[in-house]
C-alpha atoms as a PDB file:
ATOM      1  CA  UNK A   1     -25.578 173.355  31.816  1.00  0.00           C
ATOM      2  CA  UNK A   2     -22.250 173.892  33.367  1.00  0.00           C
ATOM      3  CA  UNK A   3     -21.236 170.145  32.118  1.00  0.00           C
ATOM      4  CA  UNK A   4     -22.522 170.600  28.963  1.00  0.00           C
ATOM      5  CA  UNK A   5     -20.260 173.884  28.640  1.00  0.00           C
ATOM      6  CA  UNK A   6     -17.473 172.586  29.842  1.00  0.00           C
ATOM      7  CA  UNK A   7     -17.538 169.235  27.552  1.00  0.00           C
ATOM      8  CA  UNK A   8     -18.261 172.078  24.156  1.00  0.00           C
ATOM      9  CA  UNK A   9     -14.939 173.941  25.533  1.00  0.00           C
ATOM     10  CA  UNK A  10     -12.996 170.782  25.692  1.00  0.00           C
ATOM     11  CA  UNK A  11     -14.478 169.539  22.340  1.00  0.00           C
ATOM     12  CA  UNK A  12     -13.401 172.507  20.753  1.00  0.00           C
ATOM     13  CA  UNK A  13      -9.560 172.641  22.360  1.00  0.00           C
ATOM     14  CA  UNK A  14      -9.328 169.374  20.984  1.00  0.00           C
ATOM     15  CA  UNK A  15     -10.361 170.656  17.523  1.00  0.00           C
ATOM     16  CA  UNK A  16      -8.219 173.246  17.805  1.00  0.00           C
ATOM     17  CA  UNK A  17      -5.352 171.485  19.191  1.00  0.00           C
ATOM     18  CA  UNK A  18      -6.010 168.889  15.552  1.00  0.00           C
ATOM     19  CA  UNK A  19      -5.807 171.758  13.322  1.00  0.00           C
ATOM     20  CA  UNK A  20      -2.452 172.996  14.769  1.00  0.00           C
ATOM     21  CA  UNK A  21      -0.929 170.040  14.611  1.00  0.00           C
ATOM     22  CA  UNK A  22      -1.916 169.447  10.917  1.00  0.00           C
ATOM     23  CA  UNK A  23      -0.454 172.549   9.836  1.00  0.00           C
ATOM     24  CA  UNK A  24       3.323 171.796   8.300  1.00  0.00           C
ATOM     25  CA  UNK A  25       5.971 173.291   9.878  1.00  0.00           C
ATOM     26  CA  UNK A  26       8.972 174.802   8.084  1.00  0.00           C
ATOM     27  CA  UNK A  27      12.505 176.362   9.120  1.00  0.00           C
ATOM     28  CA  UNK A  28      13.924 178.845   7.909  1.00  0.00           C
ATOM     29  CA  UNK A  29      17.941 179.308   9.170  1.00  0.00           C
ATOM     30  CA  UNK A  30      19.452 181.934   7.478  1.00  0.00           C
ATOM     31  CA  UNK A  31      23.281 183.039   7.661  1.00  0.00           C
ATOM     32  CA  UNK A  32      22.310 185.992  10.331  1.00  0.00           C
ATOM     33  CA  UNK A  33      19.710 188.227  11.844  1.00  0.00           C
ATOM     34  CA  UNK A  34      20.510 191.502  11.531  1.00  0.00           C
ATOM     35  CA  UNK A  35      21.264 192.814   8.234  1.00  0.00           C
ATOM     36  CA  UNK A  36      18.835 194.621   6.059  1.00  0.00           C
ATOM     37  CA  UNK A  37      19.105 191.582   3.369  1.00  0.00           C
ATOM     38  CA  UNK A  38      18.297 188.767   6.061  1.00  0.00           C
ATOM     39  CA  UNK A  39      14.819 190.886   7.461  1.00  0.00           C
ATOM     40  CA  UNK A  40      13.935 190.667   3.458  1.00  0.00           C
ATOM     41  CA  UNK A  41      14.578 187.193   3.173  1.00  0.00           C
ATOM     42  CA  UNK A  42      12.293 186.699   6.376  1.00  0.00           C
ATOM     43  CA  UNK A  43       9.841 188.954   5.121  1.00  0.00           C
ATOM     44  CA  UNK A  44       9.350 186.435   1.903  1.00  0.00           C
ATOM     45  CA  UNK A  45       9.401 183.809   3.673  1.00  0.00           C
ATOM     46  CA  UNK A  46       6.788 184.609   5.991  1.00  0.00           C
ATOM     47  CA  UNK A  47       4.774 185.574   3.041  1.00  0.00           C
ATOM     48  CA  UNK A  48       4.715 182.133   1.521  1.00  0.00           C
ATOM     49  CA  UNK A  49       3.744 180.943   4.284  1.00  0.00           C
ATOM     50  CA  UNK A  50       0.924 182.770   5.015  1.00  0.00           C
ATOM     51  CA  UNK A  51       0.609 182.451   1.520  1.00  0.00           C
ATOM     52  CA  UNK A  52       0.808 178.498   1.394  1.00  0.00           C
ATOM     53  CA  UNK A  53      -0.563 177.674   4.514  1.00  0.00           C
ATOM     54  CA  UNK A  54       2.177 176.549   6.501  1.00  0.00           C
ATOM     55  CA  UNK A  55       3.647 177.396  10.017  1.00  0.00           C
ATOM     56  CA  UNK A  56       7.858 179.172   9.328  1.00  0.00           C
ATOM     57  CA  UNK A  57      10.046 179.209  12.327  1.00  0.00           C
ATOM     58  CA  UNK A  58      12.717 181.354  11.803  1.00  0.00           C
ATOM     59  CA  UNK A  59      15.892 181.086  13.886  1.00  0.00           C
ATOM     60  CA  UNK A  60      19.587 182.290  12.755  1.00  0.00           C
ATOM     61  CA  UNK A  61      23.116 183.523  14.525  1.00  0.00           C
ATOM     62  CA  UNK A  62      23.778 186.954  15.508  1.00  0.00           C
ATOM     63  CA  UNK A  63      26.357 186.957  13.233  1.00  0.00           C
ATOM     64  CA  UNK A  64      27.515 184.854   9.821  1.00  0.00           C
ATOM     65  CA  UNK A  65      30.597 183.969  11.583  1.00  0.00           C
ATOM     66  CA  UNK A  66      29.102 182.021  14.083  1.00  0.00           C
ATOM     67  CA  UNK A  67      29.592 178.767  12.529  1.00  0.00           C
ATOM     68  CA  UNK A  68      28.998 176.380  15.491  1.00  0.00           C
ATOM     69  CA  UNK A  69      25.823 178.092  16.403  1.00  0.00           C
ATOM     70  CA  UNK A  70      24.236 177.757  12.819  1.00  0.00           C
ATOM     71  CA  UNK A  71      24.901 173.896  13.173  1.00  0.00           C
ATOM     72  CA  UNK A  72      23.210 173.869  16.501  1.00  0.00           C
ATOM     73  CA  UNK A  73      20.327 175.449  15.043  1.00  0.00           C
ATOM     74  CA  UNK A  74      19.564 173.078  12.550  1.00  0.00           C
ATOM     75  CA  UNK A  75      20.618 170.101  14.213  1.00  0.00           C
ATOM     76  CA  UNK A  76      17.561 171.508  16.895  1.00  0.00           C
ATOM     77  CA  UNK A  77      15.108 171.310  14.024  1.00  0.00           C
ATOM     78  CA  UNK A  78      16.391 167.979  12.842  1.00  0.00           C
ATOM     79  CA  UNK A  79      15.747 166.548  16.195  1.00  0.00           C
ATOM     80  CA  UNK A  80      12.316 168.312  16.615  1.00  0.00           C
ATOM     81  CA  UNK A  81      11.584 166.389  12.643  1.00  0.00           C
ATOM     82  CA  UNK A  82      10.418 169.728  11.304  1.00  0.00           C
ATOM     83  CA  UNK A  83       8.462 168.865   7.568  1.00  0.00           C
ATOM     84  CA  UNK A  84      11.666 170.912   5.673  1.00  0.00           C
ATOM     85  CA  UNK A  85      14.339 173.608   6.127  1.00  0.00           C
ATOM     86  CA  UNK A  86      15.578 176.280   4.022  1.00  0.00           C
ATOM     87  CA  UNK A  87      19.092 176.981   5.127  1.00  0.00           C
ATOM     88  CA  UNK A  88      21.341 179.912   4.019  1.00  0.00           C
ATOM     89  CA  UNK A  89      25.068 178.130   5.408  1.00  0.00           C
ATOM     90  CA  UNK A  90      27.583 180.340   7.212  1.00  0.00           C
ATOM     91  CA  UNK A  91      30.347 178.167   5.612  1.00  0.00           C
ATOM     92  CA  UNK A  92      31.018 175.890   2.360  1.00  0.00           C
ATOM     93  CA  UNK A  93      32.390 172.928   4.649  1.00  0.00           C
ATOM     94  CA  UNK A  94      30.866 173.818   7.761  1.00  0.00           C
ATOM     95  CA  UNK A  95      27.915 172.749   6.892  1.00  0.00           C
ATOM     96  CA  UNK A  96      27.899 170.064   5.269  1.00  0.00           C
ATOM     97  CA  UNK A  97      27.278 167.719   7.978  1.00  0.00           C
ATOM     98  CA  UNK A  98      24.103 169.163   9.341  1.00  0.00           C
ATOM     99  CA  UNK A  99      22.831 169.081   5.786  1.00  0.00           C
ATOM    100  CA  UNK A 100      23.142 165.083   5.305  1.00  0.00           C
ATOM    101  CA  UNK A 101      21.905 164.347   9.004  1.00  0.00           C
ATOM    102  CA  UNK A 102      18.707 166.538   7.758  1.00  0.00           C
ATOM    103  CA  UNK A 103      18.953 163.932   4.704  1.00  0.00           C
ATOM    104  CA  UNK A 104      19.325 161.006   6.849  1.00  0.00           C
ATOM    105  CA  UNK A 105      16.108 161.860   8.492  1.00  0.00           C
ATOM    106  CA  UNK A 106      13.820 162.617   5.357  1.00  0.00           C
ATOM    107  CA  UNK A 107      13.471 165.881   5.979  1.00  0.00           C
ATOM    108  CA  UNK A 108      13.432 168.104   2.582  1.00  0.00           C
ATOM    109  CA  UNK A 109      16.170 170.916   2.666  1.00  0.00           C
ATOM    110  CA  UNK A 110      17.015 173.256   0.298  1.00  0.00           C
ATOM    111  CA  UNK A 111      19.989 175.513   0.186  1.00  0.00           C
ATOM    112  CA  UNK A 112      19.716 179.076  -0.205  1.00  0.00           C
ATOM    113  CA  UNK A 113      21.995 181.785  -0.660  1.00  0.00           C
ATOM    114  CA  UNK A 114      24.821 180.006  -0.716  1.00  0.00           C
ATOM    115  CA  UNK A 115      26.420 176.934  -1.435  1.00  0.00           C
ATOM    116  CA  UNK A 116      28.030 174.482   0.364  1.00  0.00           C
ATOM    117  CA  UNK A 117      30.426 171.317  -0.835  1.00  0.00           C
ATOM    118  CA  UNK A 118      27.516 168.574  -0.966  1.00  0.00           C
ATOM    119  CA  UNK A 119      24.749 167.862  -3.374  1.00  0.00           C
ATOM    120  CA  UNK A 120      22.853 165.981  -0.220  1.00  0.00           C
ATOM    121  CA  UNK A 121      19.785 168.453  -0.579  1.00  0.00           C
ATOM    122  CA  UNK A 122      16.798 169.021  -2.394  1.00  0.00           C
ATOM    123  CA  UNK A 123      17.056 172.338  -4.532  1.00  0.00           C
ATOM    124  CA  UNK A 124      19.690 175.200  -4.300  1.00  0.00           C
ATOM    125  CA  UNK A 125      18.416 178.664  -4.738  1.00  0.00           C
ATOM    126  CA  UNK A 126      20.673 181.594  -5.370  1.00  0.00           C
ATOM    127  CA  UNK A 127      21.295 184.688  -7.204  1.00  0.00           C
ATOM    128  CA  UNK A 128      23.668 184.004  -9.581  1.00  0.00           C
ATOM    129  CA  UNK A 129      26.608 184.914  -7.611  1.00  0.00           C
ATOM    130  CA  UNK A 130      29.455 184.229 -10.328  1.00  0.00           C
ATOM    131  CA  UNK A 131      27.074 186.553 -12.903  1.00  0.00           C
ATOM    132  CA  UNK A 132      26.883 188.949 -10.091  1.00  0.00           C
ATOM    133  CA  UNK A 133      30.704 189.503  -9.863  1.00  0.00           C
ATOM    134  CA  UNK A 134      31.411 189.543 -13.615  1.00  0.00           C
ATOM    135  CA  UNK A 135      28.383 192.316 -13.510  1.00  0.00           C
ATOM    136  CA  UNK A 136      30.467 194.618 -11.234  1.00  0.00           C
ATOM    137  CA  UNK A 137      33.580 193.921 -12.761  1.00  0.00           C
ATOM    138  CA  UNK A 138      32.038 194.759 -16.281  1.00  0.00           C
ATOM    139  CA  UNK A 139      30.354 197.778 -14.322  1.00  0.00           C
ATOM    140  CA  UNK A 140      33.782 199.067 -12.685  1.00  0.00           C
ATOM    141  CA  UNK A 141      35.588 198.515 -15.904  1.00  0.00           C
ATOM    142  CA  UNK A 142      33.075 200.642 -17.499  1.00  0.00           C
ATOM    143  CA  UNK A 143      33.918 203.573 -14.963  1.00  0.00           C
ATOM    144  CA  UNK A 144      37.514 203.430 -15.013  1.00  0.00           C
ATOM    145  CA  UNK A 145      37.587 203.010 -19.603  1.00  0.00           C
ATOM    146  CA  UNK A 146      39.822 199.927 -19.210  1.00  0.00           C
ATOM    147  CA  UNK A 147      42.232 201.381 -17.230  1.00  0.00           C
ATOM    148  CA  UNK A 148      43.672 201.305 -13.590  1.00  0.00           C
ATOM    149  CA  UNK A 149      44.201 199.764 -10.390  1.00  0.00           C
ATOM    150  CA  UNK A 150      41.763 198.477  -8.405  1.00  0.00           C
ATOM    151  CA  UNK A 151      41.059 196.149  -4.737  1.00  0.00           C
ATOM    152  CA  UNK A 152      38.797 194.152  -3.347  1.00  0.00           C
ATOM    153  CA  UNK A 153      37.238 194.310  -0.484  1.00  0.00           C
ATOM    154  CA  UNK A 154      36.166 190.714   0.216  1.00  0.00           C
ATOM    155  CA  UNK A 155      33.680 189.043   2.574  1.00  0.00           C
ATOM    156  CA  UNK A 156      34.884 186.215   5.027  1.00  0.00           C
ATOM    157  CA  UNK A 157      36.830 183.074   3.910  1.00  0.00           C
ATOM    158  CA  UNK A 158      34.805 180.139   3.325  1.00  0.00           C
ATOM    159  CA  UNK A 159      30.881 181.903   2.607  1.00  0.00           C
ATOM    160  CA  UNK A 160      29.940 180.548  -0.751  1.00  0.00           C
ATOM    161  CA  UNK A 161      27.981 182.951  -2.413  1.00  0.00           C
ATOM    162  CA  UNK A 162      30.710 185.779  -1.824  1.00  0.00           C
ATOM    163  CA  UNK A 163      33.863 183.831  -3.160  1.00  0.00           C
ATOM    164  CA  UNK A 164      31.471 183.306  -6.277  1.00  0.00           C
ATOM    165  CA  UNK A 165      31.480 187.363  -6.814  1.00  0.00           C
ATOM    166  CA  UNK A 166      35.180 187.699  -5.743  1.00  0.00           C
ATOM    167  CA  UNK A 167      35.620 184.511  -8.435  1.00  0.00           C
ATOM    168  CA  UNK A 168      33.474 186.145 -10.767  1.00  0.00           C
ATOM    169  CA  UNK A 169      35.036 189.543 -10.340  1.00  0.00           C
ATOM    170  CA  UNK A 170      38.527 188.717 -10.709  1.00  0.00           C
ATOM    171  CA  UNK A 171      38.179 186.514 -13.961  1.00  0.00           C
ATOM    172  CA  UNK A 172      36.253 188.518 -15.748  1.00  0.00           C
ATOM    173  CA  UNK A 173      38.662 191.824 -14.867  1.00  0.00           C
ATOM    174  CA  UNK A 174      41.650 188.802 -16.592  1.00  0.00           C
ATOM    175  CA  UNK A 175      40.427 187.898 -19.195  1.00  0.00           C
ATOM    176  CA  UNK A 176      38.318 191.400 -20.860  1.00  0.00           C
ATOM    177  CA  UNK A 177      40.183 194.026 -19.394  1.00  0.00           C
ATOM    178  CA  UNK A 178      43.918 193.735 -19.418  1.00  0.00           C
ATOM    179  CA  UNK A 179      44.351 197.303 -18.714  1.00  0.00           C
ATOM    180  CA  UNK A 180      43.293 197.021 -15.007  1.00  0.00           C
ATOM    181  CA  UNK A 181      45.280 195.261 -12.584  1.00  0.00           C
ATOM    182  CA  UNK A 182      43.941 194.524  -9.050  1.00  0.00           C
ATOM    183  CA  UNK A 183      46.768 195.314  -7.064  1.00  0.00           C
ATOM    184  CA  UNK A 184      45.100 194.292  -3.215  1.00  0.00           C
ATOM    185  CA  UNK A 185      42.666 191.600  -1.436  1.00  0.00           C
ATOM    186  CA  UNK A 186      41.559 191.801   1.642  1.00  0.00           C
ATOM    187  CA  UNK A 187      38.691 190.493   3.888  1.00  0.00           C
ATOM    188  CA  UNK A 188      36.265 192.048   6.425  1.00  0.00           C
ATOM    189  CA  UNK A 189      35.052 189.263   7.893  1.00  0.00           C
ATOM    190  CA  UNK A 190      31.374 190.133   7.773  1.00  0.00           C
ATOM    191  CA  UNK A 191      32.095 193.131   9.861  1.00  0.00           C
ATOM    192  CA  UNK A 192      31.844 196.891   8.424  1.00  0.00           C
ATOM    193  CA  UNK A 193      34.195 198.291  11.137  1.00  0.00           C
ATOM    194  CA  UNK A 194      36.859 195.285  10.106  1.00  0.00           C
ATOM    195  CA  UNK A 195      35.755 196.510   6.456  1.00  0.00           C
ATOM    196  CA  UNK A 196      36.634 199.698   7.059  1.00  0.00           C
ATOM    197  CA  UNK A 197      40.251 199.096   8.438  1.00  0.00           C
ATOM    198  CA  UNK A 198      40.775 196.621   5.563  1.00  0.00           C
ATOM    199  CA  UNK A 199      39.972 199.473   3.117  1.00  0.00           C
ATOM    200  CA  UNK A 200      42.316 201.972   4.714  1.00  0.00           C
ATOM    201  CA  UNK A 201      45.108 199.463   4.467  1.00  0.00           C
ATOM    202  CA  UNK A 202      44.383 199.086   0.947  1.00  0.00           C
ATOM    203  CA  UNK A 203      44.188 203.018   0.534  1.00  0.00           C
ATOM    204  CA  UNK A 204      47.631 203.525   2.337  1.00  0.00           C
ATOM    205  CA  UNK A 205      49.321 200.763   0.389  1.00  0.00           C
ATOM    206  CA  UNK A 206      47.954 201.806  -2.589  1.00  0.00           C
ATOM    207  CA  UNK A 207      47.618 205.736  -2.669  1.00  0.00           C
ATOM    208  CA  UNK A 208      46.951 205.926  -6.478  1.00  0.00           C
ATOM    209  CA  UNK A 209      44.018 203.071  -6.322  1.00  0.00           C
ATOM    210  CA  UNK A 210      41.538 203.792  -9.506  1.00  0.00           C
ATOM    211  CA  UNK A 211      38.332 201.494  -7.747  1.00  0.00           C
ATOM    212  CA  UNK A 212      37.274 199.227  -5.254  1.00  0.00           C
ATOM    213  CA  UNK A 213      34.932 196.399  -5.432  1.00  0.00           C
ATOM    214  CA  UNK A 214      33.044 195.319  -2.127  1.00  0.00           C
ATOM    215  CA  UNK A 215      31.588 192.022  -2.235  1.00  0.00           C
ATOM    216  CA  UNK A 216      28.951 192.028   0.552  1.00  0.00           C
ATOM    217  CA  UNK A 217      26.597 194.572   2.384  1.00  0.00           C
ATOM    218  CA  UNK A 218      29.438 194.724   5.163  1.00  0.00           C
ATOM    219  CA  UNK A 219      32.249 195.075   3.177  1.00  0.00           C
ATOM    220  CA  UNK A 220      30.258 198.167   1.056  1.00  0.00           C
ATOM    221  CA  UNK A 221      29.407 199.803   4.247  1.00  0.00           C
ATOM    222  CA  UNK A 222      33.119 199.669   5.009  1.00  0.00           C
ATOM    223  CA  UNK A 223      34.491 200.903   1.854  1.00  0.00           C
ATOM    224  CA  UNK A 224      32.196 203.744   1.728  1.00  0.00           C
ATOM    225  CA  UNK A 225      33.249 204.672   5.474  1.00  0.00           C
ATOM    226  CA  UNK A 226      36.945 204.379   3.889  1.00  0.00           C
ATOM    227  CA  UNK A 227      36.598 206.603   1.183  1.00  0.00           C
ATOM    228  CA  UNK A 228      34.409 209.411   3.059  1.00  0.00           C
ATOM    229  CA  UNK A 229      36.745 209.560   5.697  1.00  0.00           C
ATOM    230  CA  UNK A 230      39.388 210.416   3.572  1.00  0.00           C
ATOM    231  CA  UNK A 231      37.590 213.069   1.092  1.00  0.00           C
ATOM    232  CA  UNK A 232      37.526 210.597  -1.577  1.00  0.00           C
ATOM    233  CA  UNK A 233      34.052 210.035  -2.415  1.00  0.00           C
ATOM    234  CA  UNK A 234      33.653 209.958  -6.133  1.00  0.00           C
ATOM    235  CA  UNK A 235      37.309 209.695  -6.983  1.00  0.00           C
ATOM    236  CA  UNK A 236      37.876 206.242  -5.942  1.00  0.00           C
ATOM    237  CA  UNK A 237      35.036 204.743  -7.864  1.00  0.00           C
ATOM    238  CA  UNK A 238      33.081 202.194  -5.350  1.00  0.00           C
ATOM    239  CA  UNK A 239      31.093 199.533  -6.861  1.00  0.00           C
ATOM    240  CA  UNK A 240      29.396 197.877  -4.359  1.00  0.00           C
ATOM    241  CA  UNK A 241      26.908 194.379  -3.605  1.00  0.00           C
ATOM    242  CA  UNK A 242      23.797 194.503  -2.021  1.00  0.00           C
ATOM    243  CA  UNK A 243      22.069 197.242  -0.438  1.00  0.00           C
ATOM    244  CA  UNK A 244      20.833 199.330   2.991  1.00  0.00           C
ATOM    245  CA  UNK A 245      19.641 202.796   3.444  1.00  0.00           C
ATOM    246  CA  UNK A 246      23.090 204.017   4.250  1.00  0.00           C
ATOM    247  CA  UNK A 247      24.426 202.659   0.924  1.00  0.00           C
ATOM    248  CA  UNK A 248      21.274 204.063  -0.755  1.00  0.00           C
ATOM    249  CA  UNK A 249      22.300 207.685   0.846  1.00  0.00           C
ATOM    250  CA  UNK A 250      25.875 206.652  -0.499  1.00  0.00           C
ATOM    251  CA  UNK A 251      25.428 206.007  -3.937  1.00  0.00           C
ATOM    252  CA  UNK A 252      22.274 209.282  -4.511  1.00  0.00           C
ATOM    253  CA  UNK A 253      25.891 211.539  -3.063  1.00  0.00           C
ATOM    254  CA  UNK A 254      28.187 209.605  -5.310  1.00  0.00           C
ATOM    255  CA  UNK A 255      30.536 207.976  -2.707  1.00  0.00           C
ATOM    256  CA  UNK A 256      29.571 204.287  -4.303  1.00  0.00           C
ATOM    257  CA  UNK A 257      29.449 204.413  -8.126  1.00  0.00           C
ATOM    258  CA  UNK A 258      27.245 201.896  -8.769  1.00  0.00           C
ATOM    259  CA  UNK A 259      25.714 198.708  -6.754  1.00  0.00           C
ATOM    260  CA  UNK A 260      24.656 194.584  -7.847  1.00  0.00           C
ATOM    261  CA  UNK A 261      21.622 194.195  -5.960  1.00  0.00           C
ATOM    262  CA  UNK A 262      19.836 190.997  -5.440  1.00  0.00           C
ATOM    263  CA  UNK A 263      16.265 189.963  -4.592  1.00  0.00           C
ATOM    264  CA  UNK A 264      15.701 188.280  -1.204  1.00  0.00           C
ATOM    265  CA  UNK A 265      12.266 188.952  -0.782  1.00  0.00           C
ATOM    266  CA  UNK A 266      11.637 186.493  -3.164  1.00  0.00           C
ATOM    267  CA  UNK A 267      14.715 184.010  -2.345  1.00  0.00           C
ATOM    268  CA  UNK A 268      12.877 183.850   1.166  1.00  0.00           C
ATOM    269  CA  UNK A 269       9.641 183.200  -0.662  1.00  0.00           C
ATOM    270  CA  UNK A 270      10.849 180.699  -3.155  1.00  0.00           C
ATOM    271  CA  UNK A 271      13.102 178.831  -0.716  1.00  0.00           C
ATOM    272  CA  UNK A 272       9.948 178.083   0.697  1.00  0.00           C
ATOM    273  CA  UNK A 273       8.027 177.147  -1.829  1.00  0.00           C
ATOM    274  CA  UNK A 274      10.103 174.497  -3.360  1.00  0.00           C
ATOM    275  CA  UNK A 275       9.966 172.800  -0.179  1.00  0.00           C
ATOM    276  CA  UNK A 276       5.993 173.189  -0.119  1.00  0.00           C
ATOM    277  CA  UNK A 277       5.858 171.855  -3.718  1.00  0.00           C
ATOM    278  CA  UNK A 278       7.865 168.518  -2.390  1.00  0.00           C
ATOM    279  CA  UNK A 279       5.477 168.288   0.468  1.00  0.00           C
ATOM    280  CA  UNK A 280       2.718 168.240  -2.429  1.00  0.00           C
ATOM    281  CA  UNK A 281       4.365 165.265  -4.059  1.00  0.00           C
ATOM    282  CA  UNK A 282       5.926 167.659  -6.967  1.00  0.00           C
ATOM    283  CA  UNK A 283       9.809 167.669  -7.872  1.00  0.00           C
ATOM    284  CA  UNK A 284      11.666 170.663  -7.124  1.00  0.00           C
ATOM    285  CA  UNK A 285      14.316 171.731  -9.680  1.00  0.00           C
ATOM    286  CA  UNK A 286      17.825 170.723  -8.431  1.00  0.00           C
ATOM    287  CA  UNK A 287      19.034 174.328  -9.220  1.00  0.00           C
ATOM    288  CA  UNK A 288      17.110 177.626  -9.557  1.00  0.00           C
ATOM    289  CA  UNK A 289      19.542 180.637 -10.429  1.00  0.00           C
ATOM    290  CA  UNK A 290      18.123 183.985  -9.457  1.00  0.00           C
ATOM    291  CA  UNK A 291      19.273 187.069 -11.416  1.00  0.00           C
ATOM    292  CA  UNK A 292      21.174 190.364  -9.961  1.00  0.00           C
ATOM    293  CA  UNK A 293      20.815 193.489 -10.861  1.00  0.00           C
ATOM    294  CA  UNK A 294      23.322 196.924 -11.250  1.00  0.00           C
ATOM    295  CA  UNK A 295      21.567 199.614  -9.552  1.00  0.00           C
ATOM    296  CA  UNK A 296      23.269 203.195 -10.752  1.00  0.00           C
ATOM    297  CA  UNK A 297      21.833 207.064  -9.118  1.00  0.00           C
ATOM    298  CA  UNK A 298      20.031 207.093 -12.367  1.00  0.00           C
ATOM    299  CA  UNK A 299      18.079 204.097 -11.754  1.00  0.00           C
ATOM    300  CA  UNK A 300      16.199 204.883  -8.228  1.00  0.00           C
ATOM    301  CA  UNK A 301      13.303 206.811  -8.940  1.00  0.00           C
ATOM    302  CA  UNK A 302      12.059 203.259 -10.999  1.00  0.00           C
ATOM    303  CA  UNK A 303       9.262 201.119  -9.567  1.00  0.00           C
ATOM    304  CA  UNK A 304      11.023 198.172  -9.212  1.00  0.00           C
ATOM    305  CA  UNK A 305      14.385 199.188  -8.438  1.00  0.00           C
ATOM    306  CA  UNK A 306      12.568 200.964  -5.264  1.00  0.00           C
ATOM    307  CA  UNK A 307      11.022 197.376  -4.557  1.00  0.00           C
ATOM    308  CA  UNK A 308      14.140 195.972  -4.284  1.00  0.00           C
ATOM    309  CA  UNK A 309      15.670 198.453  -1.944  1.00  0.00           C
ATOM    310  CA  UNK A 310      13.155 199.078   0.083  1.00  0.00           C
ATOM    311  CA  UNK A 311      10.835 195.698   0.635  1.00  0.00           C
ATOM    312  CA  UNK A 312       8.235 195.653   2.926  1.00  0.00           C
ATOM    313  CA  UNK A 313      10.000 193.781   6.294  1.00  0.00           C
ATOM    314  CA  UNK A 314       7.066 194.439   8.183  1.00  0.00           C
ATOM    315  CA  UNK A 315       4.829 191.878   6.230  1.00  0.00           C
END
């Protein structure tokens, strides 16, 4: 009896053992781990795969500076010959050469987030970052009736998606509204404290700024730190991209004016599922755009404006 018990066990490892190995294993590398945005992104892509019965291994950097450790990442999954990545990339150039060794080894990538200078991938999946920036410029220009001076408080050099706002900021602001000049630039390197002392530099050298326009979740944060420390909530109009409960608490007291919120929830879910779809012998589209949205004080009581900033990260 003991024999026969002991064969049944082992018969059923070994089933067990052939089931996990035919389940399809995908990474997911975003830019970071911390931010409100990149726990949303997780949270869809965890879904899809529940969803689409496959196995998602999530690994990032601490931070979306950390260039060299991204790269180390997915060179790690390469050499383990995961079935696909999704990969958000810290850096344009960076990049680029972990994306064609994943080529050079079959294994289906798509690019999310951001870009990066190569077309050696499957799909790229993005909010429509350029749209996005001509949205708050439109929005700020709006607030200030053609008229004043305004900064920027950027991102880092070199991330993709955020040079597309500043890009898409800045023209827009040229070419429709010639009566507001941006007057000051400067980056917080993905940090809100370096945010922060970036926007105070811009307040000092500029004491008679009309707006600001922050193009990341950092940068926002550090704005809205700027202005609040200085009692100028409200009169420095703040538009802002992206979203966390802070900047939530920000723009219900009026300190940011207005915000361009994206949807990662489903950027996590739909990086996925291209890469699921090739895996099913189906064609991904090279490029799927993904639509932003302004979020104003008036807007938050709205079903799906309290989706979007406030998904479900638990899932």
């Amino acid at each position: 009896m003991k024999r026969a018990t002991l064969a049944l066990l082992l018969v059923l490892a070994t089933i067990t053992g052939c089931q996990k190995s035919t389940k399809k294993v995908i990474a997911v590398v975003p830019k970071a781990t911390s931010h409100l945005f990149w726990l949303s992104v997780q949270a869809g892509a965890l879904a899809a795969g529940e969803e689409y019965g496959v196995q998602i291994e999530w690994n990032g950097a601490a931070a979306e500076t950390e260039y060299p450790r991204q790269i180390q990442i997915v060179d790690s999954f390469i050499s383990r010959h995961v079935d696909g990545i999704a990969l958000a990339p810290t850096e344009r150039k960076a990049l680029v050469g972990a994306v064609d060794r994943a080529a050079a080894a079959g294994i289906p990538l798509t690019v999310f987030d951001s870009g990066l200078d190569s077309e050696n991938y499957m799909s790229f999946l993005a909010t429509n970052n350029y749209e996005g920036g001509q949205m708050a410029g439109r929005t700020l220009a709006r607030l200030l009736n053609g008229n004043g001076k305004v900064g920027m408080v950027m991102h880092a050099p070199g991330s993709g998606s955020t040079m597309d706002r500043e890009r898409g900021f800045e023209e827009v602001i040229k070419a429709e509204f010639p009566g507001i000049r941006i007057v000051a630039q400067q980056f917080g390197q993905s940090d809100r404290s370096k945010a922060m002392a970036a926007t105070e530099n811009i307040l000092t050298a500029h004491p008679d700024l009309d707006g600001i326009f922050a193009s990341s979740e950092p940068s926002s944060v550090g704005a809205s730190l700027a202005l609040k420390s200085r009692g100028l909530g409200g009169k420095v109009h703040l538009v802002a991209f992206d979203s966390s409960d802070g900047m939530v608490e920000d723009l219900k007291a009026g300190v940011i004016a207005a915000m361009v919120v994206q949807d990662p929830y489903r950027m996590g879910h739909d990086a996925v599922k291209t890469i699921v779809d090739k895996l099913n012998g189906q064609t991904p589209p090279k490029r799927i755009d993904l639509s932003a949205r302004v979020i104003t004080k008036a807007d938050l009581d709205k079903v799906e404006v309290q989706r979007l900033l406030f998904p479900n990260v638990k899932k």
